[in-house]
C-alpha atoms as a PDB file:
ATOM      1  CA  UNK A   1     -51.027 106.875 -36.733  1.00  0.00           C
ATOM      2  CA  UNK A   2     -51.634 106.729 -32.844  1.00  0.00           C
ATOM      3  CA  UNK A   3     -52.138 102.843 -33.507  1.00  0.00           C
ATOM      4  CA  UNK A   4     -49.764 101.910 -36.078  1.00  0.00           C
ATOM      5  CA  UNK A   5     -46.953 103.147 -33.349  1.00  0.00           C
ATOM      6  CA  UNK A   6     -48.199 101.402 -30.878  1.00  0.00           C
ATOM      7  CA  UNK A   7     -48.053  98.116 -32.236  1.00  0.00           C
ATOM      8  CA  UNK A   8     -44.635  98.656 -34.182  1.00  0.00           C
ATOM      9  CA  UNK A   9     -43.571 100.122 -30.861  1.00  0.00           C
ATOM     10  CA  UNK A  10     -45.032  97.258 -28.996  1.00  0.00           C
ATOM     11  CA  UNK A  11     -43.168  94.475 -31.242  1.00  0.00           C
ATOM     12  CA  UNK A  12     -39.719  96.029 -31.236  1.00  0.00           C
ATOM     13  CA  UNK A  13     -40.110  96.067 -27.618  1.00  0.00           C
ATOM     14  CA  UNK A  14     -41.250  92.479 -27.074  1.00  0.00           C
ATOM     15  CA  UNK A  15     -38.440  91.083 -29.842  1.00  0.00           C
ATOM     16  CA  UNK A  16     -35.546  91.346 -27.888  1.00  0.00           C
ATOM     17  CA  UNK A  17     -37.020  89.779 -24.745  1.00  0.00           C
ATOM     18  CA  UNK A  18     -38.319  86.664 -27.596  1.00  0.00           C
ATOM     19  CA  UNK A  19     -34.467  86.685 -28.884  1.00  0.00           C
ATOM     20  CA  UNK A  20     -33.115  86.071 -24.810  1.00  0.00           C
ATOM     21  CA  UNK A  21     -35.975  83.190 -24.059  1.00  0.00           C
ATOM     22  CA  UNK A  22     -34.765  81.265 -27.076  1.00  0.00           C
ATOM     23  CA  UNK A  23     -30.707  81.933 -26.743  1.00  0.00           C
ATOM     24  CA  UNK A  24     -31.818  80.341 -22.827  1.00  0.00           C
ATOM     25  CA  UNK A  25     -33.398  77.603 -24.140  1.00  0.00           C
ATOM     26  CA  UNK A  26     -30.876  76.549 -26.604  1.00  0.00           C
ATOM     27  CA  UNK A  27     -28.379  76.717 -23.616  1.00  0.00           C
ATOM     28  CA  UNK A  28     -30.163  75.307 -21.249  1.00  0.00           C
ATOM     29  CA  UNK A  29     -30.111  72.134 -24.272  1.00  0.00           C
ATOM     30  CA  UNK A  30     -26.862  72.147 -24.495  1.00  0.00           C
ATOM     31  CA  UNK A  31     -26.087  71.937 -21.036  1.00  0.00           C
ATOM     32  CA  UNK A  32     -28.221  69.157 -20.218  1.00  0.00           C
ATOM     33  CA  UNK A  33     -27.361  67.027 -23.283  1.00  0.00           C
ATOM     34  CA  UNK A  34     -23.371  67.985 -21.816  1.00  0.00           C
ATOM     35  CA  UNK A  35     -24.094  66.674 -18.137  1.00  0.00           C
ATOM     36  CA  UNK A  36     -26.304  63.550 -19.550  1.00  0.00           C
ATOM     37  CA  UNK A  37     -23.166  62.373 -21.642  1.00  0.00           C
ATOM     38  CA  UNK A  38     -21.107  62.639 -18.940  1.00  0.00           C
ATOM     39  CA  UNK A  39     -23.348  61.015 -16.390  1.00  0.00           C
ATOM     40  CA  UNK A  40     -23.718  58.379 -18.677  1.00  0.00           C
ATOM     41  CA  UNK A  41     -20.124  57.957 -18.999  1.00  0.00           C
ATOM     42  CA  UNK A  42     -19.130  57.717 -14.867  1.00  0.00           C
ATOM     43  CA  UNK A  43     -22.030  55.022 -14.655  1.00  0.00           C
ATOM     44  CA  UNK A  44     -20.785  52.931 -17.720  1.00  0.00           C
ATOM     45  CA  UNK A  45     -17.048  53.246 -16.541  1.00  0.00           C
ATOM     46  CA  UNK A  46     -17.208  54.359 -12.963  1.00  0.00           C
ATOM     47  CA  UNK A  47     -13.098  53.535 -12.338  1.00  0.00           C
ATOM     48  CA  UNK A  48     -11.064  54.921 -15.739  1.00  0.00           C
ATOM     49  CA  UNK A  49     -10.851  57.849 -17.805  1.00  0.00           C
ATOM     50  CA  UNK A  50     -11.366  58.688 -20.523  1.00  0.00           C
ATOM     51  CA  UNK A  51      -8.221  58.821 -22.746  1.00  0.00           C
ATOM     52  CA  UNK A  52      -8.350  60.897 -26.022  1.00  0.00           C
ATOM     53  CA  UNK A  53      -6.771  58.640 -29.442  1.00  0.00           C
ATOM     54  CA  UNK A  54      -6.622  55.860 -27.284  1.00  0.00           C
ATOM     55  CA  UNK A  55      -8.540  52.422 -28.628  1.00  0.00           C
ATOM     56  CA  UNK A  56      -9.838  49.987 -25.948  1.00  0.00           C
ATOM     57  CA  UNK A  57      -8.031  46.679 -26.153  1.00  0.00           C
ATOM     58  CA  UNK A  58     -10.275  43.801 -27.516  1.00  0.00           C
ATOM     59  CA  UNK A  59     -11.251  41.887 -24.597  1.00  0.00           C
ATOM     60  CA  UNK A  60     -10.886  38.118 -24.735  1.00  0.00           C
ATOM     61  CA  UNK A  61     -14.180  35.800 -25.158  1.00  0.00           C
ATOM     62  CA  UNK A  62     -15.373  35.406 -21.852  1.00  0.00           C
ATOM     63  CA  UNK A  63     -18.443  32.944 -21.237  1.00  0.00           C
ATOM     64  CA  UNK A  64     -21.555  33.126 -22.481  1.00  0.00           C
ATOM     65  CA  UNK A  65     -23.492  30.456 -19.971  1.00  0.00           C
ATOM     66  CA  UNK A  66     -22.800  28.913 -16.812  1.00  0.00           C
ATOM     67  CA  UNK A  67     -21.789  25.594 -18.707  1.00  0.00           C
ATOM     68  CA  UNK A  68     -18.577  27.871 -20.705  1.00  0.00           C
ATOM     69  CA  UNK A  69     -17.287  29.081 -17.192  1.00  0.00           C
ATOM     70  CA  UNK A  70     -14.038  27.550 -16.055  1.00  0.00           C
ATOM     71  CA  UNK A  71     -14.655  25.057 -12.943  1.00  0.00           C
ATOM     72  CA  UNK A  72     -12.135  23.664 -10.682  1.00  0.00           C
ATOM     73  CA  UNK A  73     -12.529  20.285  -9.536  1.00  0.00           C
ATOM     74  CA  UNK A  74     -13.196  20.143  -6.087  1.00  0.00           C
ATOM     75  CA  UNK A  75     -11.022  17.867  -3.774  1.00  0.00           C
ATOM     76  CA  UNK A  76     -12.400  14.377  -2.974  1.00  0.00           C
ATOM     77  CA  UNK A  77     -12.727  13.140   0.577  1.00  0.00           C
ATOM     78  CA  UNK A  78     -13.186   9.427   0.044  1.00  0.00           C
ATOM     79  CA  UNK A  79     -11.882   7.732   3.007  1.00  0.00           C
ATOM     80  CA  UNK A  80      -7.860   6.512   2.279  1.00  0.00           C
ATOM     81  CA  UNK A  81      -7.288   3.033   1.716  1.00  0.00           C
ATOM     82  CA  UNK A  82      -4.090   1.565   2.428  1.00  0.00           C
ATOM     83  CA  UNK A  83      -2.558  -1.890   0.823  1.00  0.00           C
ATOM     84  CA  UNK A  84      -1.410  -4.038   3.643  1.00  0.00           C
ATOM     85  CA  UNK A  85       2.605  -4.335   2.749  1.00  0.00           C
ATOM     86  CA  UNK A  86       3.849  -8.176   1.237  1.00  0.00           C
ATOM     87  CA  UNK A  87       5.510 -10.251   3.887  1.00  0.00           C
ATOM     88  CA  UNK A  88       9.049  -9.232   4.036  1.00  0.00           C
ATOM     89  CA  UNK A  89      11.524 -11.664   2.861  1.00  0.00           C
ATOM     90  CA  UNK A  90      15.179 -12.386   2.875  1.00  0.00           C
ATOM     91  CA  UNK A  91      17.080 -12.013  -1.003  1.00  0.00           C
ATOM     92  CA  UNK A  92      13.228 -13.717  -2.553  1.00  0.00           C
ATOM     93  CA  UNK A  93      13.484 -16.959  -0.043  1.00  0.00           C
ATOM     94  CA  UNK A  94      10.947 -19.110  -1.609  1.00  0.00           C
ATOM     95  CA  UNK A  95      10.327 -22.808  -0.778  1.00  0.00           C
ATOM     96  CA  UNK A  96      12.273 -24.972  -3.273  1.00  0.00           C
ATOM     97  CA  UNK A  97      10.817 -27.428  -5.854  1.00  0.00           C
ATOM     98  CA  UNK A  98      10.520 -30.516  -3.963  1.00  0.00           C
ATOM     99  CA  UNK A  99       7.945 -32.752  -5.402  1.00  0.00           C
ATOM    100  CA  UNK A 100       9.477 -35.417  -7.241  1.00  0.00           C
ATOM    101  CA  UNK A 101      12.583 -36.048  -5.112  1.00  0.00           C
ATOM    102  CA  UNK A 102      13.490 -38.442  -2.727  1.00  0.00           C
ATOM    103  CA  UNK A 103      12.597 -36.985   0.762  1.00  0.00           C
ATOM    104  CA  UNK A 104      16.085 -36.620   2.159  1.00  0.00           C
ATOM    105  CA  UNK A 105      17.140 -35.042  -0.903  1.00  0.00           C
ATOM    106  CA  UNK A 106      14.375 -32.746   0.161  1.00  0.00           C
ATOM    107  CA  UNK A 107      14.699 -32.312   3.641  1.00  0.00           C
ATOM    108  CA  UNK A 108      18.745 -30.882   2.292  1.00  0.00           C
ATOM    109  CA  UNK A 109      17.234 -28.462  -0.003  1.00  0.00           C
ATOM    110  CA  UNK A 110      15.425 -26.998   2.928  1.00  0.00           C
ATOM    111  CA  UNK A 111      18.438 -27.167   5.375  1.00  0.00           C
ATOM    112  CA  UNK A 112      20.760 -25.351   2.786  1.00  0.00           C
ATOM    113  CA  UNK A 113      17.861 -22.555   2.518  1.00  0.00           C
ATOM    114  CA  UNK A 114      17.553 -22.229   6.369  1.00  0.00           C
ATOM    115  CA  UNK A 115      14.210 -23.242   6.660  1.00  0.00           C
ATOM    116  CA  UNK A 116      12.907 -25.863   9.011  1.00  0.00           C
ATOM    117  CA  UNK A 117      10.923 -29.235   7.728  1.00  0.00           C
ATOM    118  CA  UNK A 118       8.103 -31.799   9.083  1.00  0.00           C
ATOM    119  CA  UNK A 119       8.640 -35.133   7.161  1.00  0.00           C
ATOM    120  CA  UNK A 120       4.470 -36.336   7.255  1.00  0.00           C
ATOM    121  CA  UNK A 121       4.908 -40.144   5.453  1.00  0.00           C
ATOM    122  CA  UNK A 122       1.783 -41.958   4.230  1.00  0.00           C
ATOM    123  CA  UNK A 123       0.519 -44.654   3.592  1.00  0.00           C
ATOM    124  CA  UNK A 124       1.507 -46.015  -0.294  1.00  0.00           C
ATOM    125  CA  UNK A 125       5.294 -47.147  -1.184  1.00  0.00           C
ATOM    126  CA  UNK A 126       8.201 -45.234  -2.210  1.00  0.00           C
ATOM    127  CA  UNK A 127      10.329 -42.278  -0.931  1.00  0.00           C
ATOM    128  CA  UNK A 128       9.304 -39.302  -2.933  1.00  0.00           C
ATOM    129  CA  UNK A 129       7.626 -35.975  -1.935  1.00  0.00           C
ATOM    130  CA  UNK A 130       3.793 -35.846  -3.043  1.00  0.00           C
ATOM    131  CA  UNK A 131       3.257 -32.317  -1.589  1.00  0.00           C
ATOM    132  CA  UNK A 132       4.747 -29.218   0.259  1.00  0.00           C
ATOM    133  CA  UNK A 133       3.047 -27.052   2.610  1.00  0.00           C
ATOM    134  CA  UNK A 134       3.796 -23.882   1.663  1.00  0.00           C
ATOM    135  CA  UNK A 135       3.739 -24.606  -2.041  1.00  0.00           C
ATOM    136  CA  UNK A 136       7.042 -24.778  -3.747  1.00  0.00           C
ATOM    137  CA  UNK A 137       7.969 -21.265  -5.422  1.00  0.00           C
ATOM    138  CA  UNK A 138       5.559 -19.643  -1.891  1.00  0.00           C
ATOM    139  CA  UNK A 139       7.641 -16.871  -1.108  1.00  0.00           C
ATOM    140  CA  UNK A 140       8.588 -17.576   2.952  1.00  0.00           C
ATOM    141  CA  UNK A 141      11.072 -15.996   5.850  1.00  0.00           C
ATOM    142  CA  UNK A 142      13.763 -17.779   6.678  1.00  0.00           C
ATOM    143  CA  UNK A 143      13.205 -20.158   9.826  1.00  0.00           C
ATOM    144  CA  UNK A 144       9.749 -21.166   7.793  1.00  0.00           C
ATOM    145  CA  UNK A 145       8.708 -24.703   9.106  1.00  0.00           C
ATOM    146  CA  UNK A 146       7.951 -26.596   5.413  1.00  0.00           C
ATOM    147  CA  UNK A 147       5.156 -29.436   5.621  1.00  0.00           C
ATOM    148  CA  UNK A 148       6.889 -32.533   3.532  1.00  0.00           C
ATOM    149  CA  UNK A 149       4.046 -35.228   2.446  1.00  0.00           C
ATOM    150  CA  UNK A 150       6.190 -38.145   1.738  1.00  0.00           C
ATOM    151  CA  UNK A 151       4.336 -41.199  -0.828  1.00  0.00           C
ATOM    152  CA  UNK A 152       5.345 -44.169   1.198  1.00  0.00           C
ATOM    153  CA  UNK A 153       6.090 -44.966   5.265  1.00  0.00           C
ATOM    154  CA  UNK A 154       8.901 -44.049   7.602  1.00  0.00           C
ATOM    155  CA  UNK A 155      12.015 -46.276   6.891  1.00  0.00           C
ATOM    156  CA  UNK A 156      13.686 -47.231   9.414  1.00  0.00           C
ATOM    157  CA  UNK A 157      17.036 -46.681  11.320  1.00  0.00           C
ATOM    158  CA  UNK A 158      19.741 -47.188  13.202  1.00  0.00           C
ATOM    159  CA  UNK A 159      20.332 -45.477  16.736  1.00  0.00           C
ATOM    160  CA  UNK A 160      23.934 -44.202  17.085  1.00  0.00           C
ATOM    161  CA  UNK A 161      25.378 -44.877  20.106  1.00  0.00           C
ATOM    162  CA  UNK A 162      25.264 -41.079  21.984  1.00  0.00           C
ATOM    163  CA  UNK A 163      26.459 -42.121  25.871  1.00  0.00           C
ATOM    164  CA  UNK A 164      29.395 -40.114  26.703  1.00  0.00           C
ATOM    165  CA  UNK A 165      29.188 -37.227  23.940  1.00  0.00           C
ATOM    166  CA  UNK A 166      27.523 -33.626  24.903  1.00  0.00           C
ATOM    167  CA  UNK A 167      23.920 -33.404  24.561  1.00  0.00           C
ATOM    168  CA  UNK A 168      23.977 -30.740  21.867  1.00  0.00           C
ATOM    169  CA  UNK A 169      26.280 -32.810  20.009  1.00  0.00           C
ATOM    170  CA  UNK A 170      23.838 -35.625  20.915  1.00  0.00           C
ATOM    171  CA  UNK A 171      20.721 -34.032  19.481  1.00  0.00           C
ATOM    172  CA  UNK A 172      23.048 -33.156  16.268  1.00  0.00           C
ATOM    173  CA  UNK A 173      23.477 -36.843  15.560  1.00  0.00           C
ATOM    174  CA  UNK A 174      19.781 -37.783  16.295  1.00  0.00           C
ATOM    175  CA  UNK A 175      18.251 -34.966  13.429  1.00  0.00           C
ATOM    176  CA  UNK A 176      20.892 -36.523  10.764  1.00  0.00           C
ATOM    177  CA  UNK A 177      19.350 -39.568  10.772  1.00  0.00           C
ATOM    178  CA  UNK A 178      16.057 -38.655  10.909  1.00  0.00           C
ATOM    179  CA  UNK A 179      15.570 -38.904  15.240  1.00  0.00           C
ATOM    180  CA  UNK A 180      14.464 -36.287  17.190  1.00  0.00           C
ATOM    181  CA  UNK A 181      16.180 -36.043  21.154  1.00  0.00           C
ATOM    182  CA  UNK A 182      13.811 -36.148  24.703  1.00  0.00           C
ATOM    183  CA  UNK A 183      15.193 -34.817  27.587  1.00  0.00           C
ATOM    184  CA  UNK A 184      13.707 -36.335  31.014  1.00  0.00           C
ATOM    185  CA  UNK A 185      16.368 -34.614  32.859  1.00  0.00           C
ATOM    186  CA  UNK A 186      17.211 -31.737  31.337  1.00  0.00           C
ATOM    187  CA  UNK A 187      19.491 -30.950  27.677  1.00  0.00           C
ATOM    188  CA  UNK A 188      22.991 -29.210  29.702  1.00  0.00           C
ATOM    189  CA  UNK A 189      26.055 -31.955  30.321  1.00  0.00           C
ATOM    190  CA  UNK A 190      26.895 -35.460  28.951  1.00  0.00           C
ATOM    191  CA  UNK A 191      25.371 -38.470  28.036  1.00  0.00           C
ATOM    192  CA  UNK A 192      24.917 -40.576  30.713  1.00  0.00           C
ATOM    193  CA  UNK A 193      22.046 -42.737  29.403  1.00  0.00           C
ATOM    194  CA  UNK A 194      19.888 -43.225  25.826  1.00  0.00           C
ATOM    195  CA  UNK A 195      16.465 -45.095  25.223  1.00  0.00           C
ATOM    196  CA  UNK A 196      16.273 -46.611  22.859  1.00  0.00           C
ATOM    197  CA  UNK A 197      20.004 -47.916  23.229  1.00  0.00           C
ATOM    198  CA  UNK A 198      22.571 -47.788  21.003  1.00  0.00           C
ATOM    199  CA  UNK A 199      22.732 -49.785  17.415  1.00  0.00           C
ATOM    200  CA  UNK A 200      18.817 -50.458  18.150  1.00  0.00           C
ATOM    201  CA  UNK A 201      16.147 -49.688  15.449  1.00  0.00           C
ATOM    202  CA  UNK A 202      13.836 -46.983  14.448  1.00  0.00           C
ATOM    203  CA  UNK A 203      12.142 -45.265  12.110  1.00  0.00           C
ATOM    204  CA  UNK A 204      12.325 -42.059  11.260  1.00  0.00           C
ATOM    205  CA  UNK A 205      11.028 -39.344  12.797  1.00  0.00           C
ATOM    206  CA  UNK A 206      10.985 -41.579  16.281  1.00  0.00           C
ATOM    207  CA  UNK A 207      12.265 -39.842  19.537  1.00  0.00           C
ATOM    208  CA  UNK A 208      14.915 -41.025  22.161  1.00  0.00           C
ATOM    209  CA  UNK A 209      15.374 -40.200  25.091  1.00  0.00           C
ATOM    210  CA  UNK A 210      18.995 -39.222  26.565  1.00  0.00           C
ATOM    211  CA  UNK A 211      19.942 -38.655  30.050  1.00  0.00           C
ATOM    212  CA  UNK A 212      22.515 -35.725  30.275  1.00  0.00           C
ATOM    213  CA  UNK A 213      24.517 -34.610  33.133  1.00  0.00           C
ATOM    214  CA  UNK A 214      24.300 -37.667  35.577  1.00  0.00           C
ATOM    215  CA  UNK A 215      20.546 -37.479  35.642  1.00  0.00           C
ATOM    216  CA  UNK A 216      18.243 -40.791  36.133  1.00  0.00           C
ATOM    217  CA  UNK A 217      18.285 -43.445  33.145  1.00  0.00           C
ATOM    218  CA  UNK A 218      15.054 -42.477  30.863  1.00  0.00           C
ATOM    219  CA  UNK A 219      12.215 -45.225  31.111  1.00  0.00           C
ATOM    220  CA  UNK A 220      12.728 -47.947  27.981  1.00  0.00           C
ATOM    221  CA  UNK A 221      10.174 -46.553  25.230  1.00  0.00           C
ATOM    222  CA  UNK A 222       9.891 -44.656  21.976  1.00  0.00           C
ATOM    223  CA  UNK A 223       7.682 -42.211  21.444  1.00  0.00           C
ATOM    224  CA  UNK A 224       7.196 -41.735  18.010  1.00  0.00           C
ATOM    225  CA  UNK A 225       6.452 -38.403  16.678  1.00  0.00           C
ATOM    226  CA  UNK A 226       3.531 -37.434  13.977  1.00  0.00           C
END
């Protein structure tokens, strides 16, 4: 009997002791499993909270390599190159078509366009331009010396008779028939004296020589221009 109660005595005494070990246990569980979730939470969202019903919006598809990501193009550096500007011109001055026509003809076109002319004659017969330097249709300021090749030589003229008349006046009557003026004594006053003299012959593009202002007669001679 003695042993019997000991034993039943001994296991209701250890049972309830058994019963608080495991209700510990099954807390202590609980607990951790509640602190892992939300540890695992903060370090898989560290900056929002959690928001019960609510459904995360879809995010967009972002990149999946380094060749998906958007670049930006990065500025270039290349040193600037500039176009030098086109010669300025005056209402598209060009030089006229000349070739063809007779050579005083020419030398009007020219005069009417304000641009300045060089009569070069040759060698063969005729009148008629051969060649312009610039080019017809060259695109030119006005004041633009033209080169004129004529085909045949330098006809030749009369001199007018300038004695007595202003020198500017002078030199006006020389260009329009194809003379160009000297001045030995200077290009201010009147005509005192003209070499060659009056109603003598030249050719074009010869020079005479005037005296103007009551300077010294020019020494007899033509000097004939290029």
């Amino acid at each position: 009997m003695d042993d019997e109660y000991t034993e039943q005595d001994t296991a209701e005494r250890d049972r309830p002791g058994r019963g608080r070990l495991l209700l510990g246990g099954t807390l202590a569980t609980v607990l951790l499993a509640a602190v892992g979730g939300t540890v695992g939470w903060v370090l898989a969202d560290p900056g929002s909270t959690p928001e019960t019903g609510s459904t995360p919006a879809a995010a967009g598809p972002g990149p999946t390599s380094p060749s998906d990501a958007p670049t930006t193009a990065r500025p270039t550096t290349g040193r600037a190159t500039t176009t030098p500007p086109p010669a300025a011109t005056t209402g598209g001055l060009t030089v006229p078509r000349l070739v063809g026509l007779d050579f005083e003809k020419a030398r009007d076109e020219l005069h009417d366009r304000k641009l300045g002319w060089r009569l070069v004659f040759g060698t063969g017969s005729g009148r008629t331009v051969t060649r312009t330097v610039p080019a017809q249709d060259t695109s030119v300021r006005p004041g633009t010396t033209v080169r004129v090749e004529v085909s045949g030589p330098a006809p030749a003229v009369e001199v007018p008779d300038l004695v007595g008349e202003d020198c500017a006046d002078a030199a006006d009557e020389l260009g329009d028939v194809g003379l160009f003026p000297r001045y030995p004594t200077g290009n201010r006053g009147e005509v005192t004296a003209q070499v060659p003299a009056a109603d003598a012959t030249a050719y074009w593009n010869d020079q005479v020589a005037i005296s103007c202002g009551g300077g010294s007669t020019p020494t007899p001679g033509v000097t004939p221009t290029p």
